[in-house]
Protein backbone atom coordinates (compact mmCIF):
# COMPACT_ATOMS: atom_id res chain seq x y z
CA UNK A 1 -153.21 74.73 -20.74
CA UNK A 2 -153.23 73.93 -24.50
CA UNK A 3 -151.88 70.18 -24.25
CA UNK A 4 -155.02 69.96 -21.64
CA UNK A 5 -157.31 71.07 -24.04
CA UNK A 6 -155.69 69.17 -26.67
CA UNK A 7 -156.31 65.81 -24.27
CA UNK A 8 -160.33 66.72 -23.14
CA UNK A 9 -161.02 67.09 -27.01
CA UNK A 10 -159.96 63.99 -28.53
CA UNK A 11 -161.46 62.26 -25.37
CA UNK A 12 -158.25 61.05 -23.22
CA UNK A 13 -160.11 61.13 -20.27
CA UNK A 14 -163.62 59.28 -21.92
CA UNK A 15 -165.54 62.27 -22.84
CA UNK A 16 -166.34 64.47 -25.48
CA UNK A 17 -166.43 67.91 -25.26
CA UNK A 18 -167.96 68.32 -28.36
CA UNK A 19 -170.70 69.83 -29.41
CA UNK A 20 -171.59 66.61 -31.25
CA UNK A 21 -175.79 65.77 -31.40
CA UNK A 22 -177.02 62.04 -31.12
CA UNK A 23 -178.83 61.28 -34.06
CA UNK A 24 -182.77 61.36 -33.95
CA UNK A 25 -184.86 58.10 -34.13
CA UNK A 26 -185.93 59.80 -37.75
CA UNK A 27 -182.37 60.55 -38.63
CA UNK A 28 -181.27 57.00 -37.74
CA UNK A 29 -183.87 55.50 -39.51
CA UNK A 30 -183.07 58.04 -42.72
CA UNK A 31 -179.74 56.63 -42.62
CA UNK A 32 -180.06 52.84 -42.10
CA UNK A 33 -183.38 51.72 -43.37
CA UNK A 34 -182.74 49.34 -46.22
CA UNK A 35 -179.15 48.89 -45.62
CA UNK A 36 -176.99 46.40 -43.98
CA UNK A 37 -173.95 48.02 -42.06
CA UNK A 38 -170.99 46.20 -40.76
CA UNK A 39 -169.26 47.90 -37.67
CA UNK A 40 -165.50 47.59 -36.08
CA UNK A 41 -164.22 47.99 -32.80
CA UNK A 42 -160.60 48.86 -32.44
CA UNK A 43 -160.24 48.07 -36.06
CA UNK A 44 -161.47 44.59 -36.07
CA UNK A 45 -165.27 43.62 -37.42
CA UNK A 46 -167.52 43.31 -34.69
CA UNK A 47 -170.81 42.38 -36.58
CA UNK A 48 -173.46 43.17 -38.99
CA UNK A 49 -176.95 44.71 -39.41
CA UNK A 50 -179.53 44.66 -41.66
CA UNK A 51 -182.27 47.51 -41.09
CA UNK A 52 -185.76 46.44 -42.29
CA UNK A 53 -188.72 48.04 -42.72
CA UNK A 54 -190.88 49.16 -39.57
CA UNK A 55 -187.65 49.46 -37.28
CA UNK A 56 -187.09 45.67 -37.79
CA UNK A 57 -182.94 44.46 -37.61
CA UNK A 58 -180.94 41.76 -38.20
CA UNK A 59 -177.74 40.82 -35.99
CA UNK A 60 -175.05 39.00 -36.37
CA UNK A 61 -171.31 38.56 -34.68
CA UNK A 62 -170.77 37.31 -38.27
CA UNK A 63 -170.74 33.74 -37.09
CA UNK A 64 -173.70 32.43 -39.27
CA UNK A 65 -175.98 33.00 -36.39
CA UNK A 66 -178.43 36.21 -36.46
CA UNK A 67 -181.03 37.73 -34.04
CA UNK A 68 -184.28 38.96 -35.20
CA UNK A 69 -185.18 42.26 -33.10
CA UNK A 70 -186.57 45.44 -33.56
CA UNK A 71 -185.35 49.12 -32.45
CA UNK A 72 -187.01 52.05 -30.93
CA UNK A 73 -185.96 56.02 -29.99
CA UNK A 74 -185.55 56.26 -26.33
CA UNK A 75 -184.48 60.15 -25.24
CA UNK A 76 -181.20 60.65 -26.93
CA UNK A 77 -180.39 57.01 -27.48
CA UNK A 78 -181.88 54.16 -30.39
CA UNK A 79 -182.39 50.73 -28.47
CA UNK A 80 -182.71 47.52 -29.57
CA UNK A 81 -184.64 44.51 -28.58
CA UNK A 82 -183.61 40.88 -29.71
CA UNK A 83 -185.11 37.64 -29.23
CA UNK A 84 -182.17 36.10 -27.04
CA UNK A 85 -181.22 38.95 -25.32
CA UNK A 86 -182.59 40.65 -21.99
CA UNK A 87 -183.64 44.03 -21.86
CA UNK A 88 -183.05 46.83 -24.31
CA UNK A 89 -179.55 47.64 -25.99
CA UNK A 90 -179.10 51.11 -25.82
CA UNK A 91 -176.68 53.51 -28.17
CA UNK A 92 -175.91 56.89 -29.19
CA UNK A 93 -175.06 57.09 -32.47
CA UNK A 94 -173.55 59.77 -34.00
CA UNK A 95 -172.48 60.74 -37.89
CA UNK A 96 -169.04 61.08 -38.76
CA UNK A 97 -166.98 61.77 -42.03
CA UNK A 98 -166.93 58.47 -42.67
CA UNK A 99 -170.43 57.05 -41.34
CA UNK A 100 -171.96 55.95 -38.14
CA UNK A 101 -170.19 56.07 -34.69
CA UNK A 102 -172.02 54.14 -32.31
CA UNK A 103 -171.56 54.78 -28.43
CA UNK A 104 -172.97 51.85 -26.06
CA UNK A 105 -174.88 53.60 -22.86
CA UNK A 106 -174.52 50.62 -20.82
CA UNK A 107 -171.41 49.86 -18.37
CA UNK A 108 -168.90 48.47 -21.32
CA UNK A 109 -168.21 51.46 -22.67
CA UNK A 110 -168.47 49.68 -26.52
CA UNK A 111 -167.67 52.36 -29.39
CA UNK A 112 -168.10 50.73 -32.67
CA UNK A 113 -167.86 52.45 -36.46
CA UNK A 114 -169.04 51.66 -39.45
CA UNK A 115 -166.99 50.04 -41.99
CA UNK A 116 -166.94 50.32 -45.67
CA UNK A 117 -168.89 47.04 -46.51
CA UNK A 118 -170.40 45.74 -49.68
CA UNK A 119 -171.22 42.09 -47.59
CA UNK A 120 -175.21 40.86 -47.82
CA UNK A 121 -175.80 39.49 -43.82
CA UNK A 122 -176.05 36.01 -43.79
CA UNK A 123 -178.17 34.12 -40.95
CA UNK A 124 -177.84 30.26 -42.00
CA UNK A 125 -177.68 29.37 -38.50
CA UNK A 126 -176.63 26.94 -36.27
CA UNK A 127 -178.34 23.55 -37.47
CA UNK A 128 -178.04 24.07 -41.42
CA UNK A 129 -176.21 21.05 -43.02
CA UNK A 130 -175.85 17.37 -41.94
């Protein structure tokens, strides 16, 4: 019964049994605004935010191309709206010991972290240059 326990806790069978409380819209915002986070997935970088005033963001993949977009709370998730992008992105994001852990709502099943990151975001874009 133990090693069962042991498995539902650190989510073997994709859930948590913690007690663990999605941030607020207020707490997210608290948190981010003014700051540009980078996040990993299964320890590679994933991409890049910056938080701007009035719930305004900033993606990138980290390939020179960024999407202007702006985020909003929705129940117990924070979704975001881009420019190139259909519909609303929805997350739960929760703090950890060592920063954000974000939890996609949609069908991927996406769980990105924050990364220690001193990197500015940069959005040159596609047609800079020759």
């Amino acid at each position: 019964m133990r090693f069962l326990w042991f498995l539902l806790s650190i989510g073997l069978f994709g859930t948590s049994l913690s007690a663990e409380t999605p941030l607020s819209g207020p707490e997210f915002d608290a948190y981010t605004a003014g700051r540009t986070i980078t996040y990993n997935a299964n320890g590679q970088e994933f991409g890049a935010e910056t938080y701007l005033r009035r719930q305004r963001v900033r993606w990138s993949f980290l390939q020179g191309e960024c999407q202007e977009g702006h985020w909003f709370e929705r129940g117990d998730t924070i979704c975001f709206v881009y420019e190139a992008v259909d519909g609303p992105q929805c997350w739960q994001f929760f703090m950890t010991q060592s920063g954000l852990r974000a939890e996609f709502t949609g069908d991927t099943g996406t769980i990105l972290f924050e990364s220690p990151s001193d990197k500015d975001l940069s959005c040159p874009g596609p047609d800079v240059g020759m």
